[in-house]
N, C-alpha and C. Protein backbone atom coordinates (compact mmCIF):
# COMPACT_ATOMS: atom_id res chain seq x y z
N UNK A 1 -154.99 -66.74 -95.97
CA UNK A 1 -153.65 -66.42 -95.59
C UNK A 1 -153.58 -66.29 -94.08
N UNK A 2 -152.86 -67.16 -93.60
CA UNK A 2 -152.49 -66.65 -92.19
C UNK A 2 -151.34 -66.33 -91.66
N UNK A 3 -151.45 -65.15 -90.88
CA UNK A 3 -150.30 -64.50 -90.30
C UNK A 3 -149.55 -65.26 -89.28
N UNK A 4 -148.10 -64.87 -88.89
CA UNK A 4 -147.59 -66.27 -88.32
C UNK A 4 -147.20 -64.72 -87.41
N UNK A 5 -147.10 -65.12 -86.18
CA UNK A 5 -147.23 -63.99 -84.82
C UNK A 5 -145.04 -63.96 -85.09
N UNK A 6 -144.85 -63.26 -84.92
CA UNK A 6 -143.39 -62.82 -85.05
C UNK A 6 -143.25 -62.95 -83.77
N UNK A 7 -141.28 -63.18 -83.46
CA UNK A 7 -141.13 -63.85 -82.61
C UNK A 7 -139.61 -62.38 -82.00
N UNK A 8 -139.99 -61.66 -81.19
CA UNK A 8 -138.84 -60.64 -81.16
C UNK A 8 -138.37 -61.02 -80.07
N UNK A 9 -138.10 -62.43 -79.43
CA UNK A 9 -137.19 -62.70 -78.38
C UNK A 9 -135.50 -62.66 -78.76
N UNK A 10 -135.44 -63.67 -80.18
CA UNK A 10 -133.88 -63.31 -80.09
C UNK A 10 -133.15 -62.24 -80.83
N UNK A 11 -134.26 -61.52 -81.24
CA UNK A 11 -133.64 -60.10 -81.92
C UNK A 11 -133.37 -59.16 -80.49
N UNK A 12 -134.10 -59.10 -79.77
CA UNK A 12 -134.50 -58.66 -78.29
C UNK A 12 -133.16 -59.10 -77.34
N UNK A 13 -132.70 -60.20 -77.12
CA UNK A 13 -131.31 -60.63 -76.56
C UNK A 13 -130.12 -60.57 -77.20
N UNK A 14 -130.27 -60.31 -78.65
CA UNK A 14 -129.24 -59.86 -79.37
C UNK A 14 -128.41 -58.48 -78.90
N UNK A 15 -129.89 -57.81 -79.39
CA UNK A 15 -129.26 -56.38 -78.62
C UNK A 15 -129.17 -55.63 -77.34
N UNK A 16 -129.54 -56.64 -76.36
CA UNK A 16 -129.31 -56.13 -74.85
C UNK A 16 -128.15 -57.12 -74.87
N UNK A 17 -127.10 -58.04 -75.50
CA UNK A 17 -126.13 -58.42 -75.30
C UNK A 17 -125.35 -57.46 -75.90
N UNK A 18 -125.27 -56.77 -77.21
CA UNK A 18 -124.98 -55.76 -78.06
C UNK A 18 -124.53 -54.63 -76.85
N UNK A 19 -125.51 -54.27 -76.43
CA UNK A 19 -125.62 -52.86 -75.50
C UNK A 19 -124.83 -52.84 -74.44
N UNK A 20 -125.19 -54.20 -73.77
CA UNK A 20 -124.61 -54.33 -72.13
C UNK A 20 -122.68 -54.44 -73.06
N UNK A 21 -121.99 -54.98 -74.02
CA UNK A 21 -120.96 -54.64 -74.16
C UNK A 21 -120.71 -53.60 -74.44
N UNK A 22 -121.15 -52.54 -75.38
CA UNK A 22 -120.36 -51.65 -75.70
C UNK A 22 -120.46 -50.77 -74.64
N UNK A 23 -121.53 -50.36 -73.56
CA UNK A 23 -121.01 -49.69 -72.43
C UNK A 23 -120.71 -50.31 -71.25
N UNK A 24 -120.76 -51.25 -70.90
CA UNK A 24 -120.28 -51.44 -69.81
C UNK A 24 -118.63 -52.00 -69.92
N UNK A 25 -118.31 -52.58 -71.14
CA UNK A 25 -116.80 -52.99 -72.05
C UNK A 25 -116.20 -54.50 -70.76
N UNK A 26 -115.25 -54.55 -71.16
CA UNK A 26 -115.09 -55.75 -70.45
C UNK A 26 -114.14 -55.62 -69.18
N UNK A 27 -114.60 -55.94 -68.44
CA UNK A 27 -114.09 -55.85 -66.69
C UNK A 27 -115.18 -55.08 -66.42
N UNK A 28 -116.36 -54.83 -66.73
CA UNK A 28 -117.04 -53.41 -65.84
C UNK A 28 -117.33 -53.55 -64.61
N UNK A 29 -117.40 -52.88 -63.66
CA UNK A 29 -117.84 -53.14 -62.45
C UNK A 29 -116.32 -53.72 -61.31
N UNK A 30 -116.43 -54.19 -62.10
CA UNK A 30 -114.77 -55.11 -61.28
C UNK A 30 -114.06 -54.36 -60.53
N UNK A 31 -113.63 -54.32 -59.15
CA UNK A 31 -112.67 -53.07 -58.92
C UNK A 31 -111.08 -53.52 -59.33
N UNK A 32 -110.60 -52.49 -59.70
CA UNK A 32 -109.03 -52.76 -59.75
C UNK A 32 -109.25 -53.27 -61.78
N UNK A 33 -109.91 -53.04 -62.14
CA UNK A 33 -110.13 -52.79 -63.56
C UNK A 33 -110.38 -51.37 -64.08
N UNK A 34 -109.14 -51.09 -65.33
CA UNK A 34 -109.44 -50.03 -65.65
C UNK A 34 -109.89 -50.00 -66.88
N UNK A 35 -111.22 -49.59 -66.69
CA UNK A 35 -112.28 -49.38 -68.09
C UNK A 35 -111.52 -48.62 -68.46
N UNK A 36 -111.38 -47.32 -69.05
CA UNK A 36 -110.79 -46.57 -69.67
C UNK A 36 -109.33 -47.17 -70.41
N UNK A 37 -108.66 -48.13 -69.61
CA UNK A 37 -107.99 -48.95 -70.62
C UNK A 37 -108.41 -49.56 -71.96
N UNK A 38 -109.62 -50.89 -71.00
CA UNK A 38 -109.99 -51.45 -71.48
C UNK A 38 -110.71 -51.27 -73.13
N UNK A 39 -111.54 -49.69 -72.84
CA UNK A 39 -111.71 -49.27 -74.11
C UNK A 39 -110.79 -48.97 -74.92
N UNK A 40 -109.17 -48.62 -74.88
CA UNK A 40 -108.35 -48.48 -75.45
C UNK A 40 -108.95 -46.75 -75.10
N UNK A 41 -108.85 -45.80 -74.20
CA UNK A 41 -109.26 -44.34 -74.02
C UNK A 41 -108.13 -43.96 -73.63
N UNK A 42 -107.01 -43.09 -73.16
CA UNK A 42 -106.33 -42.44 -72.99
C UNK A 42 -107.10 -41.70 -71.55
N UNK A 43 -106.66 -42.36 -70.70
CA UNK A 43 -107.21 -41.62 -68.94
C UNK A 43 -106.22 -40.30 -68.75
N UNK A 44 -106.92 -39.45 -69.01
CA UNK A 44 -106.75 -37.91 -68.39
C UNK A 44 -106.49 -37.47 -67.50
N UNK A 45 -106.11 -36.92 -66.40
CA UNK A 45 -106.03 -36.65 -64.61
C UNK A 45 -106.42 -35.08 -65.30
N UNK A 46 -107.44 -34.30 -64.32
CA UNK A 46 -107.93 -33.13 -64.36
C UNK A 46 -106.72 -32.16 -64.20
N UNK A 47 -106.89 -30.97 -64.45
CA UNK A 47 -105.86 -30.25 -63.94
C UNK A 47 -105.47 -29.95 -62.18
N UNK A 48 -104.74 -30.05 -62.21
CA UNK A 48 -104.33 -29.94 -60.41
C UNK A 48 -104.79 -29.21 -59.44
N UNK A 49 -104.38 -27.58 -60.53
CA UNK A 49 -105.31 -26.56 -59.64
C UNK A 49 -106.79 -25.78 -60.58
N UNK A 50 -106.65 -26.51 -61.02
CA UNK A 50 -107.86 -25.69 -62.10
C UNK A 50 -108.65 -24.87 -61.84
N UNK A 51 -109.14 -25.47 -60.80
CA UNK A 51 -110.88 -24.28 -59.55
C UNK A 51 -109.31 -23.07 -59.17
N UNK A 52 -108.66 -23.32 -58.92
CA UNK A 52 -108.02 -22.26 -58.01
C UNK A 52 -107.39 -21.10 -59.09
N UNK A 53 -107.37 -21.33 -60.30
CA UNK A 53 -107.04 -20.14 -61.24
C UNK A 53 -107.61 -19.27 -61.35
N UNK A 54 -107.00 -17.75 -61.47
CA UNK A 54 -107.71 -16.65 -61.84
C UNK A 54 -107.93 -16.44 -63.16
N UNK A 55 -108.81 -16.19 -63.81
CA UNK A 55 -109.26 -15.45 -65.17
C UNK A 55 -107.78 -15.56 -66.17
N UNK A 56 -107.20 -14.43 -65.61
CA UNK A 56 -106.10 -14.03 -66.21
C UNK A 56 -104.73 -15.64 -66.17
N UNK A 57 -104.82 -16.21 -65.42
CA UNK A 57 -104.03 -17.42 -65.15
C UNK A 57 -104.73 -18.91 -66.26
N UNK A 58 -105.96 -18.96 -66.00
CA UNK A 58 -106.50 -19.68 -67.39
C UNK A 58 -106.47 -19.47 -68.77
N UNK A 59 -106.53 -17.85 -68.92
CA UNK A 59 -106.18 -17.72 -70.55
C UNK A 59 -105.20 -17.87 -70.89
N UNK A 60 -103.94 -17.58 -70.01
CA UNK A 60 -102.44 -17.82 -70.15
C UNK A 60 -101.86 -19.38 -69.89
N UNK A 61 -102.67 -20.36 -69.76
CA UNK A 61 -102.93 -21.49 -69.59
C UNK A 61 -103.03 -21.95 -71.21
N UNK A 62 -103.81 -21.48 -71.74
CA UNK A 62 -104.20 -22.04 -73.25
C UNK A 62 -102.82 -21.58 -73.96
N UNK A 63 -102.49 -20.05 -73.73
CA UNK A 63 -101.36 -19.61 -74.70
C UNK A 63 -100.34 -20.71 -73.96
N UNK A 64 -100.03 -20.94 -72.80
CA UNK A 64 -99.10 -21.38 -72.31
C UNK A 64 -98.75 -22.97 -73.44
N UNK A 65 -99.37 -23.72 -73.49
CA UNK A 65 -99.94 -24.80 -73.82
C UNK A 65 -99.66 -24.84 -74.82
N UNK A 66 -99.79 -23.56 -75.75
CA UNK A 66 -99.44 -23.33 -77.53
C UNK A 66 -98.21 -22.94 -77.48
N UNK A 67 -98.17 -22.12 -77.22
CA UNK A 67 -96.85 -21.25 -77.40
C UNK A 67 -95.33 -22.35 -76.58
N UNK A 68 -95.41 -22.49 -75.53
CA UNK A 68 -94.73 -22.36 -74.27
C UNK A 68 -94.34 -24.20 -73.96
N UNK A 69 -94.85 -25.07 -74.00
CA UNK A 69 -95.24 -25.96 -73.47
C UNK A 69 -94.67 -27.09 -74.72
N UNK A 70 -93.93 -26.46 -75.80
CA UNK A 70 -93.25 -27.65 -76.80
C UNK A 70 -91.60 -27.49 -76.14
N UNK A 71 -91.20 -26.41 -75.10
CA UNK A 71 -89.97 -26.61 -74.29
C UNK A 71 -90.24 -26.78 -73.22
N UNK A 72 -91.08 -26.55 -72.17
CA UNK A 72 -91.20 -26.25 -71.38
C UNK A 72 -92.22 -27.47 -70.84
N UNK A 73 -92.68 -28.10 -71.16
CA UNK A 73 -93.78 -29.32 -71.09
C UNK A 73 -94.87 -28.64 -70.58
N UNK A 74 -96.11 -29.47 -70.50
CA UNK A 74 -97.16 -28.89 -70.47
C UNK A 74 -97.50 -28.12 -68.68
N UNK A 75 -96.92 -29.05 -67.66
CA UNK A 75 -96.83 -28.71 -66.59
C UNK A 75 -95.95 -27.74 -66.26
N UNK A 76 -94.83 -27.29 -67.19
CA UNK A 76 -93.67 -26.77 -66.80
C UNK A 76 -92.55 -27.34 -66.17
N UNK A 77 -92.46 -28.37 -66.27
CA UNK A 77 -91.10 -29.43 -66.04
C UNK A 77 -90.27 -29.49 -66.53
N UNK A 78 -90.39 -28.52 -67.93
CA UNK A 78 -88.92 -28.61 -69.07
C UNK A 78 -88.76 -29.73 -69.59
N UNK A 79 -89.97 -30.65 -70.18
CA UNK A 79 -90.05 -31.79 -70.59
C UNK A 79 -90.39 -31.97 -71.74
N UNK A 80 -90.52 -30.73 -71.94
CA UNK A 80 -91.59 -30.39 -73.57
C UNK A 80 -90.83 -31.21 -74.69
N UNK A 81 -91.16 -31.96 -75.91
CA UNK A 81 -91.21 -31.93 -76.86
C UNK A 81 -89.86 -32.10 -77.50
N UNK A 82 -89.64 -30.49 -77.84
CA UNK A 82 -88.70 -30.27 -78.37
C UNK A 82 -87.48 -29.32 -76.96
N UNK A 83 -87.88 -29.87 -75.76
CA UNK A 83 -86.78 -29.45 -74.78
C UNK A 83 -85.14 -30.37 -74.76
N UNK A 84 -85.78 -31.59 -75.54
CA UNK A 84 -84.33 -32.41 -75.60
C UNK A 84 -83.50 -32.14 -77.02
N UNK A 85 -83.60 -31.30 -77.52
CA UNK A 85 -83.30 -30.48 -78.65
C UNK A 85 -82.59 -29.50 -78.54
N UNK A 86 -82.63 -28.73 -77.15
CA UNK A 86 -82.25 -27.45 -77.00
C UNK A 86 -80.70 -28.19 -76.39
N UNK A 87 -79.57 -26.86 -76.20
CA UNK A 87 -78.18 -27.00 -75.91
C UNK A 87 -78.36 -26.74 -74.77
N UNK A 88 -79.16 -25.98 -74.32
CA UNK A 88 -79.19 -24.78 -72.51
C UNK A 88 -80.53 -26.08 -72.25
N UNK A 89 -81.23 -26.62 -71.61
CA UNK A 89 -82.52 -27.48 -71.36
C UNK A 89 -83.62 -25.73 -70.77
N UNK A 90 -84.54 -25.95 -71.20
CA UNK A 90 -85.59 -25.13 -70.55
C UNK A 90 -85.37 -25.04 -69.07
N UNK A 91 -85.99 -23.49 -68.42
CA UNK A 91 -86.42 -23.53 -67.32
C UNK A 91 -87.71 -24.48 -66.87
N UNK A 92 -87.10 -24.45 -65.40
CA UNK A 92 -88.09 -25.52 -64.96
C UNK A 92 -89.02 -24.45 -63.89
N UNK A 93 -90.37 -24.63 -64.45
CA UNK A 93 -91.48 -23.10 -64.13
C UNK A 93 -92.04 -23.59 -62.78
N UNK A 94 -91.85 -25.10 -62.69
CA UNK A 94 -92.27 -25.87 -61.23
C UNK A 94 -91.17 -25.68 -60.19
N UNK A 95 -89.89 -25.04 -60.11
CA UNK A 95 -88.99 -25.18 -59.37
C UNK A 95 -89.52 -23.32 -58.61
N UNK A 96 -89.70 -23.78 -57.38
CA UNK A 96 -90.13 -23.08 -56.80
C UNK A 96 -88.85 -21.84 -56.28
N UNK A 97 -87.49 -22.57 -55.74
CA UNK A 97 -86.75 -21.90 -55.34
C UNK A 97 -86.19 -20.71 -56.72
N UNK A 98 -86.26 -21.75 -58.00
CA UNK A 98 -85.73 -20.76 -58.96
C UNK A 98 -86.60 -19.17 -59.30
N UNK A 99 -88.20 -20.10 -59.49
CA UNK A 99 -88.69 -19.05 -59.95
C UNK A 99 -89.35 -18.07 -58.91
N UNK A 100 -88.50 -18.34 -57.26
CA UNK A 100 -88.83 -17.23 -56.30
C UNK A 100 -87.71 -16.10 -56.41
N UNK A 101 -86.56 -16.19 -57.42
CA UNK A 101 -85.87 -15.32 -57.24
C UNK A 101 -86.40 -14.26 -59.05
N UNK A 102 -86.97 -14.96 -59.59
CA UNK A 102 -87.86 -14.08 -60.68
C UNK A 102 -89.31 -13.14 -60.17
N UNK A 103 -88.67 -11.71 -60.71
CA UNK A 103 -90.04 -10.95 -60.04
C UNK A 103 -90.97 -11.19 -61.45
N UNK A 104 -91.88 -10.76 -61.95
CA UNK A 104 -93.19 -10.43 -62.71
C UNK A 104 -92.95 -10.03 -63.45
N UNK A 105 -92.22 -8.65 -63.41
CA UNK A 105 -91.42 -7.74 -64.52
C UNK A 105 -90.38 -8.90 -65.39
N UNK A 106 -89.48 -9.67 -64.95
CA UNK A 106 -88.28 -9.97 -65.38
C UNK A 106 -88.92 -11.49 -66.18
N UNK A 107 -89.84 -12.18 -65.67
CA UNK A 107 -90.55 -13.17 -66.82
C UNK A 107 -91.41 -12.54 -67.85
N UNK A 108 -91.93 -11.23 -67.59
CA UNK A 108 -92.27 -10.26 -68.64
C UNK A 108 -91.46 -10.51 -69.43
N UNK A 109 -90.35 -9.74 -69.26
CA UNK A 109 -89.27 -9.09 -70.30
C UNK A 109 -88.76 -10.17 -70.57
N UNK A 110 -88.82 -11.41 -70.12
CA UNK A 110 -87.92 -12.59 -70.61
C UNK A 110 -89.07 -12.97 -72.08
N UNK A 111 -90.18 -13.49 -71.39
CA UNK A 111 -91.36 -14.18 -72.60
C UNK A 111 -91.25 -12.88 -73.67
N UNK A 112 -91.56 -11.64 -73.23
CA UNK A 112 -91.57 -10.60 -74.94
C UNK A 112 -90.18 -10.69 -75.30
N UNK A 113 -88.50 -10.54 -74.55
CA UNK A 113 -87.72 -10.18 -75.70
C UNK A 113 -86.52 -11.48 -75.88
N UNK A 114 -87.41 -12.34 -75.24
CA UNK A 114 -86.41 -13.60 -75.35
C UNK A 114 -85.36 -14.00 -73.90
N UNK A 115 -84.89 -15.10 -73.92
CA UNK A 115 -84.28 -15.35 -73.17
C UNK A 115 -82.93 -14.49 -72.78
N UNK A 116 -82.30 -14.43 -74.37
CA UNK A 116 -80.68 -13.41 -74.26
C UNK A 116 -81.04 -12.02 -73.35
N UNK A 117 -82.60 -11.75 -73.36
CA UNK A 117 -82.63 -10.07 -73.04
C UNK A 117 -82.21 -10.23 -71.37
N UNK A 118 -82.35 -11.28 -70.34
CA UNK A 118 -81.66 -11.58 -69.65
C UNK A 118 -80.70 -12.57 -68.92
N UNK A 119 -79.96 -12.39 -70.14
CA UNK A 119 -78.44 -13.42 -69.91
C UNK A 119 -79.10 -14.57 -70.18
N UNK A 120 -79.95 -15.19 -69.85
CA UNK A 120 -80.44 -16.54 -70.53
C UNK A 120 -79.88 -17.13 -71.50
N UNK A 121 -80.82 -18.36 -71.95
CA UNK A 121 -80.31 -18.91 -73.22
C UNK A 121 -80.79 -18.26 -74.34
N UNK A 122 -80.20 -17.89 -75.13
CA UNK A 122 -80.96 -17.11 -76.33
C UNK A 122 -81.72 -17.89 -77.87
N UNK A 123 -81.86 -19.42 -76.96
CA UNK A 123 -82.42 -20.09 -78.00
C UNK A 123 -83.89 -20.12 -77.46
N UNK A 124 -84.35 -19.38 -76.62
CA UNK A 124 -85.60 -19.15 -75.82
C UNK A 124 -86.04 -17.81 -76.87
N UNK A 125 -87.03 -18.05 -77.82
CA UNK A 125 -86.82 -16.94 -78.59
C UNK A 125 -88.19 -15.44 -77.99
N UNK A 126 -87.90 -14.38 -78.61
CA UNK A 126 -88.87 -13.36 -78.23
C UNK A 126 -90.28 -13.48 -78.95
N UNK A 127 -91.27 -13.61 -77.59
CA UNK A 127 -92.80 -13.67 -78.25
C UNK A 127 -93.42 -12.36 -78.54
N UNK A 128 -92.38 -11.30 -78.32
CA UNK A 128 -93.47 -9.64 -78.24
C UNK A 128 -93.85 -9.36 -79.43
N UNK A 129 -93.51 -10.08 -80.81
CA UNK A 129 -94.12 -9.88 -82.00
C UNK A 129 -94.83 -10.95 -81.97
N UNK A 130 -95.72 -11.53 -81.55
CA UNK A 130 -96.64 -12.47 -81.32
C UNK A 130 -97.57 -11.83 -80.50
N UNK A 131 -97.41 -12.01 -79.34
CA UNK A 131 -98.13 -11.97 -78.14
C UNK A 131 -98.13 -10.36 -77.61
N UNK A 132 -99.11 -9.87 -77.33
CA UNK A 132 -99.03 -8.68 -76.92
C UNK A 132 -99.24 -8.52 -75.51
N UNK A 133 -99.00 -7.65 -74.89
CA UNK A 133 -99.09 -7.44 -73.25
C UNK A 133 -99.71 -7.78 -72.35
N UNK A 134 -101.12 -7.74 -72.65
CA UNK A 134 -101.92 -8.31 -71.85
C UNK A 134 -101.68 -10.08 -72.06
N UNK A 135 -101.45 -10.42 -72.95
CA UNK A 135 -101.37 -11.88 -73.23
C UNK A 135 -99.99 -12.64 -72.83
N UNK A 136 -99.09 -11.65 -72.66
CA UNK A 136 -97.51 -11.77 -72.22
C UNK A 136 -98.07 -11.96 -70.41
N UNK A 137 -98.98 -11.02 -69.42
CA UNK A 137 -99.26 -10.82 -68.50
C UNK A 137 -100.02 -12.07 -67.80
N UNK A 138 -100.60 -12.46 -68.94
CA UNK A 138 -102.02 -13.92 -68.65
C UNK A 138 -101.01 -14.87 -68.84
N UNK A 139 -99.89 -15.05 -69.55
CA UNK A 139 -98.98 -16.27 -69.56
C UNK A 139 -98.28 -16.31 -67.74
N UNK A 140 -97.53 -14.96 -67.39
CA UNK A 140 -97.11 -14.81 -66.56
C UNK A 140 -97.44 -15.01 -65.35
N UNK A 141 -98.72 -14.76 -65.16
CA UNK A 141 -99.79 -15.14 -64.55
C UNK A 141 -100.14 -16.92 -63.99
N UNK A 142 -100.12 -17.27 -65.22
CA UNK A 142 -100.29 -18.99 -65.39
C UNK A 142 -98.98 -19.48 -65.14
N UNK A 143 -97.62 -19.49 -65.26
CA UNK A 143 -96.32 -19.75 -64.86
C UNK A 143 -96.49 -19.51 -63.27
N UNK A 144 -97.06 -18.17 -62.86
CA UNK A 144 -96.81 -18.24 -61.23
C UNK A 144 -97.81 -19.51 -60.51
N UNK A 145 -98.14 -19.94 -61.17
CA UNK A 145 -99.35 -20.99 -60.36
C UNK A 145 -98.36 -22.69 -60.54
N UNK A 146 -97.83 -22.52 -61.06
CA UNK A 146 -96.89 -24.06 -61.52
C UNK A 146 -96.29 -23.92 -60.44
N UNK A 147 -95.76 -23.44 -60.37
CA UNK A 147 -93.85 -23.34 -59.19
C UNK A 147 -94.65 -23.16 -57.97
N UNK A 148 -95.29 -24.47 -56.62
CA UNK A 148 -96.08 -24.59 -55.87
C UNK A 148 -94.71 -24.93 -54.73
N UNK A 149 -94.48 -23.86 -53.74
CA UNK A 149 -93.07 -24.11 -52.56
C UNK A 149 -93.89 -25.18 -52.21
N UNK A 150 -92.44 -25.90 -51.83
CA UNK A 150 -92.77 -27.30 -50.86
C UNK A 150 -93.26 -27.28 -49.23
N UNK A 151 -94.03 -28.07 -48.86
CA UNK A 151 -94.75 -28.21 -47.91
C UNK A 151 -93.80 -28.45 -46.83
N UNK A 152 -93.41 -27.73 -45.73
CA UNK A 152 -92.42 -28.17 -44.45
C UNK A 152 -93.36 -29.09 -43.49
């Protein structure tokens, strides 16, 4: 019986053709090609200020996001979701001039007892049976970091 020497060249170019597509995908390298298209991926942009949040401004970031962010969009643009739904449109948490005339206390008392508790829209409903104080405080927190005054 003789053995016949096996031949692993085109199993061998099979799969370094195999490989070199699935990561490098098609356009790689190319400039002005966007891989992340190309894979069909959904390209992300990091958060804006992310390094620059405090503790208390990131956890109110996540609630923000759950709670806050199906009227209010995720940035605070009032783009959310279900903001084209509402009769009054959401506040806009990026408008710097608006939310310089809101102190700390008064987006408190707005997020726990609803919008009506000051003159607002009262389809902004109350989170204080949800969210408790410290977590009302970490939202409040994360809202002051959106509304960035414009650069003169």
């Amino acid at each position: 019986m003789k053995i016949r020497p096996v031949n692993f060249r085109v199993p061998m170019i099979a799969l370094m053709v195999l490989l070199a597509t699935s990561v490098g995908g098609a356009g790689a390298g190319k400039p002005g090609t966007d891989n992340a298209a190309a894979r069909g991926k959904e390209f992300v942009l990091p958060q804006k200020h992310d390094a620059a949040l405090s503790r208390e401004a990131k956890l109110g970031r996540d609630l923000y996001g759950y709670y806050c962010a199906l009227c209010h969009g995720k940035q605070g643009n009032a783009d959310g979701f279900n903001a084209y739904n509402l009769k009054t449109p959401p506040t806009r948490h990026t408008d710097p001039i608006l939310m310089g005339t809101l102190s700390d206390t008064q987006i408190h008392r707005m997020i726990k007892e609803g919008g009506g508790a000051l003159g607002r829209s009262p389809q902004m409903p109350p989170w204080g049976g949800v969210l408790n104080d410290r977590e009302i405080a970490n939202v409040t927190a994360f809202i002051r970091t959106l509304a960035v005054p414009a650069k003169k």
